[in-house]
Protein backbone atom coordinates (compact mmCIF):
# COMPACT_ATOMS: atom_id res chain seq x y z
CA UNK A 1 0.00 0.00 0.00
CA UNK A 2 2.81 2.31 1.03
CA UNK A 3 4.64 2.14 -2.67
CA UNK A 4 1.01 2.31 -4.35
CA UNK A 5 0.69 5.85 -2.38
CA UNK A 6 4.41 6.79 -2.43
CA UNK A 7 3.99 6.25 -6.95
CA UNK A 8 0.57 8.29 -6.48
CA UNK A 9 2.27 11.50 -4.86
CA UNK A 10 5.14 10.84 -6.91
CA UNK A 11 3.08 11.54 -10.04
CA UNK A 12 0.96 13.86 -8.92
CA UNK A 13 3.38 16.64 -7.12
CA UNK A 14 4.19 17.48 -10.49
CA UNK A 15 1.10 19.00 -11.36
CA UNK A 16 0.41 20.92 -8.13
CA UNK A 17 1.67 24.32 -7.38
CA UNK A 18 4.93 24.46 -4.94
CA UNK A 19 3.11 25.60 -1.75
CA UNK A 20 0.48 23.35 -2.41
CA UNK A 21 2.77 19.85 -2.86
CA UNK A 22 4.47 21.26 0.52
CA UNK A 23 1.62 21.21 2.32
CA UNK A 24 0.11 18.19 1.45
CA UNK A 25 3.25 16.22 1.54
CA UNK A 26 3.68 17.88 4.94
CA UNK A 27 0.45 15.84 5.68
CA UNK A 28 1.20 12.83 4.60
CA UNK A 29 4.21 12.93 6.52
CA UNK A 30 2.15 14.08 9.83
CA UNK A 31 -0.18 10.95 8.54
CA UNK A 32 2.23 7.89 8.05
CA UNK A 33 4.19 9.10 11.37
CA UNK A 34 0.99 8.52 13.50
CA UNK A 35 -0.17 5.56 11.77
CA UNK A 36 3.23 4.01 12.86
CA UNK A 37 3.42 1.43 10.26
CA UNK A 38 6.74 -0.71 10.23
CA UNK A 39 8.43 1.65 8.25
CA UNK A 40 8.52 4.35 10.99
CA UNK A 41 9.16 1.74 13.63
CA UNK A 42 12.11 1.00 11.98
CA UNK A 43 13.07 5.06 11.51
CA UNK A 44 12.50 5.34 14.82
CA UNK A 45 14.95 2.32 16.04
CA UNK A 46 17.39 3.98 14.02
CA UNK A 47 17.53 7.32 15.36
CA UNK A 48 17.54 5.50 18.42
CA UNK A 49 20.46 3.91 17.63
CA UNK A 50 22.35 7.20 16.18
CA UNK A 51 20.98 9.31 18.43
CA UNK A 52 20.63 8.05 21.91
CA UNK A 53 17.36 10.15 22.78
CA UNK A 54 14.30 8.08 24.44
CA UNK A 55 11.03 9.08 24.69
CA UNK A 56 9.52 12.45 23.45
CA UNK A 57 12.38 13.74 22.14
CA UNK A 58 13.04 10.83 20.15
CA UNK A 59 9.53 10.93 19.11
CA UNK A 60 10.12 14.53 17.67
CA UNK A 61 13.12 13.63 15.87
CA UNK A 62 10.90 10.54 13.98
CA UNK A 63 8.18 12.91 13.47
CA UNK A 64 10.92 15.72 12.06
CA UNK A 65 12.69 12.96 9.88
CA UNK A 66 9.45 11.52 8.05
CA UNK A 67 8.56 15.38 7.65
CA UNK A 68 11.87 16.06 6.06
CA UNK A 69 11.88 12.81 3.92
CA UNK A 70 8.33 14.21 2.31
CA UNK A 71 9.70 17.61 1.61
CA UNK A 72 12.54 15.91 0.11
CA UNK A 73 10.28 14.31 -2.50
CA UNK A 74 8.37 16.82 -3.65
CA UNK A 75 12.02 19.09 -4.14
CA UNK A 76 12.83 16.35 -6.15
CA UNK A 77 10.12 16.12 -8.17
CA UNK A 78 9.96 20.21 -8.38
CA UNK A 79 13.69 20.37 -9.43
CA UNK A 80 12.58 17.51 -12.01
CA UNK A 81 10.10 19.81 -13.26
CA UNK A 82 12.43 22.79 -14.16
């Protein structure tokens, strides 16, 4: 499900204005870190790991991260526009 949605915003980014793809990429982001599928599980291990921070810090840092991982898609895909 996660790939079907990740090829979805992939191809549609490119059609939405900047501000727009930011914002609801921001969501997404906000949306897959609360679900707290096995992908974020495993993010969040991983800072653990790198980081050393326990509880709401670390959860800030795996909320931040999936944030930052969405912007860096739609850059991509705005940079692939130009």
């Amino acid at each position: 499900m996660s790939a079907y949605a990740y090829l979805i915003g992939w191809r549609i980014v490119r059609f939405l204005p900047e501000s727009l793809a930011y914002k609801l990429f921001l969501a997404i982001g906000n949306y897959v870190y609360k679900k707290n599928g096995k992908g974020v599980q495993r993010l969040r291990n991983n800072m653990r790991k790198v980081s050393a921070l326990e509880g709401q810090a670390l959860e800030e840092l795996t909320a931040n991260a999936m944030r930052s991982y969405t912007r860096y898609i739609v850059t991509g895909k705005q940079i692939g526009r130009a």
